[in-house]
Every structure is written in structure tokens, then in C-alpha cells.
PDB file of N, CA and C in Angstrom:
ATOM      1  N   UNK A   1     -50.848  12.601 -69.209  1.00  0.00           N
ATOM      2  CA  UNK A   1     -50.195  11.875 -68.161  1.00  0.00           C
ATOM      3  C   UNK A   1     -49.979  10.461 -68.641  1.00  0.00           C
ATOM      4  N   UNK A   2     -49.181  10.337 -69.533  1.00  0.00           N
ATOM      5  CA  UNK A   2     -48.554   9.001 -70.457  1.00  0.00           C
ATOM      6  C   UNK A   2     -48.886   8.082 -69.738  1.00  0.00           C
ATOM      7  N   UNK A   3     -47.633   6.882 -69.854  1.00  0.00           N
ATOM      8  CA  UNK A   3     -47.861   5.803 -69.365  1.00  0.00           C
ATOM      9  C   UNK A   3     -47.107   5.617 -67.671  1.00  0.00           C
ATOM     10  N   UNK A   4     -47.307   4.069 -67.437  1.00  0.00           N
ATOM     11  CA  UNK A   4     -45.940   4.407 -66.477  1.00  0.00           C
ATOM     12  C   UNK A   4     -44.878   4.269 -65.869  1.00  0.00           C
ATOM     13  N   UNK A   5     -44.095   4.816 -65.246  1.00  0.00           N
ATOM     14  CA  UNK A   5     -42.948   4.467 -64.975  1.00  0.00           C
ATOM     15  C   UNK A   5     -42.128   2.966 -64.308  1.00  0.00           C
ATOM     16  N   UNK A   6     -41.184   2.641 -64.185  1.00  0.00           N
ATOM     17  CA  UNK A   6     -40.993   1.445 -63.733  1.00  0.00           C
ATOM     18  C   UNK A   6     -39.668   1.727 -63.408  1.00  0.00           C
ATOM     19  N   UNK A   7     -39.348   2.824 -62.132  1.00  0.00           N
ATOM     20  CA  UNK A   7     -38.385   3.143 -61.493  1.00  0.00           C
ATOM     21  C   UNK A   7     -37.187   2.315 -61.146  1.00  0.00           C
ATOM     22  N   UNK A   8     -37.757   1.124 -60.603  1.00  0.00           N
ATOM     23  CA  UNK A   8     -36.758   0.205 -60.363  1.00  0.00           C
ATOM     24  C   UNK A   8     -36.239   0.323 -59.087  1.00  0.00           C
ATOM     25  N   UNK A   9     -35.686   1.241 -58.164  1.00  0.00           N
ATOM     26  CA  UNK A   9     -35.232   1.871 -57.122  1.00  0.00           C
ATOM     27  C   UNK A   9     -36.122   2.576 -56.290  1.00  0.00           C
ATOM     28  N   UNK A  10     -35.908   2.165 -54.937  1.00  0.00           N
ATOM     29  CA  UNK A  10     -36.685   3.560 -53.943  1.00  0.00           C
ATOM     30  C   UNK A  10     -35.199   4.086 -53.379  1.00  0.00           C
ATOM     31  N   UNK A  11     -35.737   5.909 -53.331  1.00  0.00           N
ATOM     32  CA  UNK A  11     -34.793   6.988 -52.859  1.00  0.00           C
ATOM     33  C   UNK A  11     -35.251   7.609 -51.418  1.00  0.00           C
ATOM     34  N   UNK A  12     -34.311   7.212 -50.681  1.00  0.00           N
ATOM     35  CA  UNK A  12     -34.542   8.032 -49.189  1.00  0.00           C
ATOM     36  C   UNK A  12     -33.934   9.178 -48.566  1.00  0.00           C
ATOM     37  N   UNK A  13     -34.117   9.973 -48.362  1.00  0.00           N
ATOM     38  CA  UNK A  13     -33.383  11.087 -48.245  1.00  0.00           C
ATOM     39  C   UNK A  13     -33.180  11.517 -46.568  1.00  0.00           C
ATOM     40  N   UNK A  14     -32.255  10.853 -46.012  1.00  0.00           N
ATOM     41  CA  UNK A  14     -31.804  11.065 -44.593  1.00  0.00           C
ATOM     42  C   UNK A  14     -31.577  12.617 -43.998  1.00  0.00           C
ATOM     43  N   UNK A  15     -31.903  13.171 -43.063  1.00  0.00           N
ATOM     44  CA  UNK A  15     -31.556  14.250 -42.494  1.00  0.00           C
ATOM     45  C   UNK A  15     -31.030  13.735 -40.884  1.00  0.00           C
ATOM     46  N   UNK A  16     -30.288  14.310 -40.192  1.00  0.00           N
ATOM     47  CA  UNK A  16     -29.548  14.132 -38.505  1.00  0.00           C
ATOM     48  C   UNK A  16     -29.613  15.650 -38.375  1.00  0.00           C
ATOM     49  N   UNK A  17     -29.851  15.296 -36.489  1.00  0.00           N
ATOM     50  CA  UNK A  17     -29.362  16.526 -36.078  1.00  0.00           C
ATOM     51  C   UNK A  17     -28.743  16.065 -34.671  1.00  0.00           C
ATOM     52  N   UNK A  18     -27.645  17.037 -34.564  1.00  0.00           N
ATOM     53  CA  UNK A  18     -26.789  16.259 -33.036  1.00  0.00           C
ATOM     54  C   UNK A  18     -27.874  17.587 -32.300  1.00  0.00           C
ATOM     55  N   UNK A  19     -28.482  17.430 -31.530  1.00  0.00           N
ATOM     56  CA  UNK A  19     -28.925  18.548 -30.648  1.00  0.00           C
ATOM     57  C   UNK A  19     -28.209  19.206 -29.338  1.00  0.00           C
ATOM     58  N   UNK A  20     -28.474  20.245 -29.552  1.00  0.00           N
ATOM     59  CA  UNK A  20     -27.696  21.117 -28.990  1.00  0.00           C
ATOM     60  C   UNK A  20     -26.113  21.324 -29.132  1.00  0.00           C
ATOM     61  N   UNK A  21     -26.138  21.312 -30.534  1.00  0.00           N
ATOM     62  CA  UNK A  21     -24.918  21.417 -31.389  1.00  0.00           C
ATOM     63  C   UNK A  21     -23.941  22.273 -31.084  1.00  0.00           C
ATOM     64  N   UNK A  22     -24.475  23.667 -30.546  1.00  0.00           N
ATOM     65  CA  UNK A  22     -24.300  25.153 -30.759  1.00  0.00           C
ATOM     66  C   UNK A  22     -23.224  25.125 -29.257  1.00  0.00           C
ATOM     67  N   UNK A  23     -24.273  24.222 -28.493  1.00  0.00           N
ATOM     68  CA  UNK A  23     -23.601  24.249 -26.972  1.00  0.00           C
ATOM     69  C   UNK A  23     -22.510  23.245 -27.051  1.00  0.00           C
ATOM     70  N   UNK A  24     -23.138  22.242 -27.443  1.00  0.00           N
ATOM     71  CA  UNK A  24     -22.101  21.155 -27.249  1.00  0.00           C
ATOM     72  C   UNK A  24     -20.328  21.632 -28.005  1.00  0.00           C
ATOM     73  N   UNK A  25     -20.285  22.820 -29.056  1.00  0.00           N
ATOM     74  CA  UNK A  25     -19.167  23.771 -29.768  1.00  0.00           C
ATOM     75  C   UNK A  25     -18.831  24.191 -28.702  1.00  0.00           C
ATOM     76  N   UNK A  26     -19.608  25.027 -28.038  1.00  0.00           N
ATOM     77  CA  UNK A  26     -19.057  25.977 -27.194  1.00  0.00           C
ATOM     78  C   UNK A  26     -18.084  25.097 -25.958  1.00  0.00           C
ATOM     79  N   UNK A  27     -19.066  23.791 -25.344  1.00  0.00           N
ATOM     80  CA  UNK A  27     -18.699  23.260 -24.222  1.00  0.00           C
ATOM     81  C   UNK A  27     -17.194  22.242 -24.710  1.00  0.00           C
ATOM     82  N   UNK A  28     -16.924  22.013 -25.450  1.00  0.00           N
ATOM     83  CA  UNK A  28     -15.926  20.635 -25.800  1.00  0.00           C
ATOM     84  C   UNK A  28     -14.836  21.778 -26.701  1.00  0.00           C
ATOM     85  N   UNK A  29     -15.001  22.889 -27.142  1.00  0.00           N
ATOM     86  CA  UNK A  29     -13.904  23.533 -28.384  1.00  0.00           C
ATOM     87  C   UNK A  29     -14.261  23.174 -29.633  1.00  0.00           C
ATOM     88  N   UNK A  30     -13.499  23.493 -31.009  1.00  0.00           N
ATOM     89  CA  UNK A  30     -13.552  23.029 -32.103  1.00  0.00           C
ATOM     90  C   UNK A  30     -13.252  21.481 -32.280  1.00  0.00           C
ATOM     91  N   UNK A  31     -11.746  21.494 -31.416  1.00  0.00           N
ATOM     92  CA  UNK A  31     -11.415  20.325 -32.117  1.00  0.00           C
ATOM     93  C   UNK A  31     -12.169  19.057 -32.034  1.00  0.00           C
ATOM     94  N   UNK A  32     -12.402  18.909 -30.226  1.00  0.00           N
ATOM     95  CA  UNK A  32     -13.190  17.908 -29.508  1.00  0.00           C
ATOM     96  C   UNK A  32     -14.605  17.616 -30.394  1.00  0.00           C
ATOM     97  N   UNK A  33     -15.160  19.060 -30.791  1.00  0.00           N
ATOM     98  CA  UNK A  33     -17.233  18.875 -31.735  1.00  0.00           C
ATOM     99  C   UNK A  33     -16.732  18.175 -32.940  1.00  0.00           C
ATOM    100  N   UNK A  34     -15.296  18.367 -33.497  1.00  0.00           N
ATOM    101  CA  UNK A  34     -15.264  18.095 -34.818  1.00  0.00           C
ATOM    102  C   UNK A  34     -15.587  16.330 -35.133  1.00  0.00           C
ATOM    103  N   UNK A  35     -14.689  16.188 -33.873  1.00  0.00           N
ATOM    104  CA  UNK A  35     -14.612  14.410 -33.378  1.00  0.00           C
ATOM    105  C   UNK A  35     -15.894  13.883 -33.033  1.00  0.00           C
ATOM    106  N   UNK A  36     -16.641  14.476 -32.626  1.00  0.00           N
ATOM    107  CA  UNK A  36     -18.325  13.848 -32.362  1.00  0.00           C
ATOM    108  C   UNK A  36     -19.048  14.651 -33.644  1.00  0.00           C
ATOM    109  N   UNK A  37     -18.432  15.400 -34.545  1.00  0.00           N
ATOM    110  CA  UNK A  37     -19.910  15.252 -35.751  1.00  0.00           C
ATOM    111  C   UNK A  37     -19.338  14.715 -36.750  1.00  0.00           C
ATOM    112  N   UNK A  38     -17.966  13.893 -36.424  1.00  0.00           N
ATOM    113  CA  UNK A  38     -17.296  12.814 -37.615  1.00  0.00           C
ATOM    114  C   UNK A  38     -17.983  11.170 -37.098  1.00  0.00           C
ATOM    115  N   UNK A  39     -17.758  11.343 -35.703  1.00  0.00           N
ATOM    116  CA  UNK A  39     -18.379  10.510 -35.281  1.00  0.00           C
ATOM    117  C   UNK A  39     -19.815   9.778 -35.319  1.00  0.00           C
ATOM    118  N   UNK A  40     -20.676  11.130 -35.497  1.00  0.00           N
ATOM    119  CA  UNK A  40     -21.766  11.015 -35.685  1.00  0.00           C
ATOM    120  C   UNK A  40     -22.391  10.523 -37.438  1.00  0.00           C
ATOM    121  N   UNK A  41     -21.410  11.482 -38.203  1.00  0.00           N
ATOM    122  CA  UNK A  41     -21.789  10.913 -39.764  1.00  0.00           C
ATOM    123  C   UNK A  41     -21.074   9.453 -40.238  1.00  0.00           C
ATOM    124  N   UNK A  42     -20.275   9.099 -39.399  1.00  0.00           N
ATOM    125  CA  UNK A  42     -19.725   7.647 -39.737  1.00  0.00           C
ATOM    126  C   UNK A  42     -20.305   6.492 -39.199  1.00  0.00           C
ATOM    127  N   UNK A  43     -21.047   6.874 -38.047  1.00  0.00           N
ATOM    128  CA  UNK A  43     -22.758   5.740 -37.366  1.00  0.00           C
ATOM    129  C   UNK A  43     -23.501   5.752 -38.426  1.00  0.00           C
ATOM    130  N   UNK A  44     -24.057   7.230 -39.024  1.00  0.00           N
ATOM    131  CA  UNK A  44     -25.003   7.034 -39.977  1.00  0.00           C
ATOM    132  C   UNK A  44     -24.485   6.317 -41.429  1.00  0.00           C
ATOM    133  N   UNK A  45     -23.082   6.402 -41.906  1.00  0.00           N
ATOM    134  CA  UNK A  45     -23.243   5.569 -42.555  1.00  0.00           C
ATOM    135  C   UNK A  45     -23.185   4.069 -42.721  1.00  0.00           C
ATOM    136  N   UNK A  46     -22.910   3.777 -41.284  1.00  0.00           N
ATOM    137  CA  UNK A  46     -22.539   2.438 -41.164  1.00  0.00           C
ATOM    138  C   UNK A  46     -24.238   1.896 -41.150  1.00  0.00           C
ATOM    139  N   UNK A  47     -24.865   2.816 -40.319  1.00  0.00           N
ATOM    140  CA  UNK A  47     -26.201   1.975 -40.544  1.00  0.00           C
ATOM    141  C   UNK A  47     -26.656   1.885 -41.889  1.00  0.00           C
ATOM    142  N   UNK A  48     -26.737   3.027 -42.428  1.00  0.00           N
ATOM    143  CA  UNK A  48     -27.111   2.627 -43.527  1.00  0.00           C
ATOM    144  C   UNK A  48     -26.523   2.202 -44.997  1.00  0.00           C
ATOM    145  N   UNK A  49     -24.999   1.379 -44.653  1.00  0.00           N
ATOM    146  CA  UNK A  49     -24.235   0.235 -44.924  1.00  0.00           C
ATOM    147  C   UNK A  49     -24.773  -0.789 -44.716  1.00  0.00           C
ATOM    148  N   UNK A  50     -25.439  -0.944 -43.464  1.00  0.00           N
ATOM    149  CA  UNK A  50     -25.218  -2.463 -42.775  1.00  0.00           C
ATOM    150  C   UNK A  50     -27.051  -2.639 -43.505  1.00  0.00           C
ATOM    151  N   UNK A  51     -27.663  -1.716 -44.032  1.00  0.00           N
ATOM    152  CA  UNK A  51     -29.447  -1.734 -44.281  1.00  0.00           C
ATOM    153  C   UNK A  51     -29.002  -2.120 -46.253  1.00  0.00           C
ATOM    154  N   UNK A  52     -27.882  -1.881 -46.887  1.00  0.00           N
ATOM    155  CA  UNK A  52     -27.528  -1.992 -48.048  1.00  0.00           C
ATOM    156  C   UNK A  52     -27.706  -0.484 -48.912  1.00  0.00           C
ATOM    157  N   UNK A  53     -27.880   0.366 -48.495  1.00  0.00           N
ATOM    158  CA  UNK A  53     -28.171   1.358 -48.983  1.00  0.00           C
ATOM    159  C   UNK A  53     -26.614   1.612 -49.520  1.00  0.00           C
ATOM    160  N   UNK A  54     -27.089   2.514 -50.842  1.00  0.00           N
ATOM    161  CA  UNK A  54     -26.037   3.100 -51.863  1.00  0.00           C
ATOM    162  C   UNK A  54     -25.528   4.372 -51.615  1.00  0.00           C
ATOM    163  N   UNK A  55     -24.357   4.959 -51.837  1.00  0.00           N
ATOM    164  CA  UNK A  55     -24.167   6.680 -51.540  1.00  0.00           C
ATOM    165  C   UNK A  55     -25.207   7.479 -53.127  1.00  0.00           C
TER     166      UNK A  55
END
């Protein structure tokens, strides 16, 4: 177990969930869910834009 590392970077690995996804498809149609889970991944990247995080 050599020496050690000097990474330089921390890696975070984000997960979302819109809940009640399944319903919210059924209740609004395709097109309407498509618009709230574009909606939803373009918040997350703005936050974590506005925190400096990298893609």
C-alpha cells in the first residue's frame, strides 16, 4: 500500500428523484412530464453551477 495520493479534486456524485413520477406521467401526459423532468434537471444544474461544480 505505496505511498500517497494527492488527488487534488473532490468527486460528488448527485442522484434526484421527482416523486411520484409514474403518476405525475400518467396525470399531466407525455408532453406536459417531459417539461417538468427538463425542468427539474436544469434547477439541478444551475445549483450546482451557482456551488462551481464541473460537468
Amino acid at each position: 500500500m505505496g505511498g500517497s495520493r494527492d488527488w487534488g479534486r473532490t468527486t460528488a456524485i448527485i442522484f434526484s428523484d421527482i416523486v411520484s413520477s409514474t403518476e405525475l406521467l400518467y396525470s399531466l401526459g407525455p408532453e406536459r412530464n417531459e417539461g417538468v423532468r427538463r425542468s427539474h434537471l436544469a434547477d439541478l444544474r444551475r445549483a450546482l453551477r451557482d456551488q462551481g461544480a464541473a460537468r
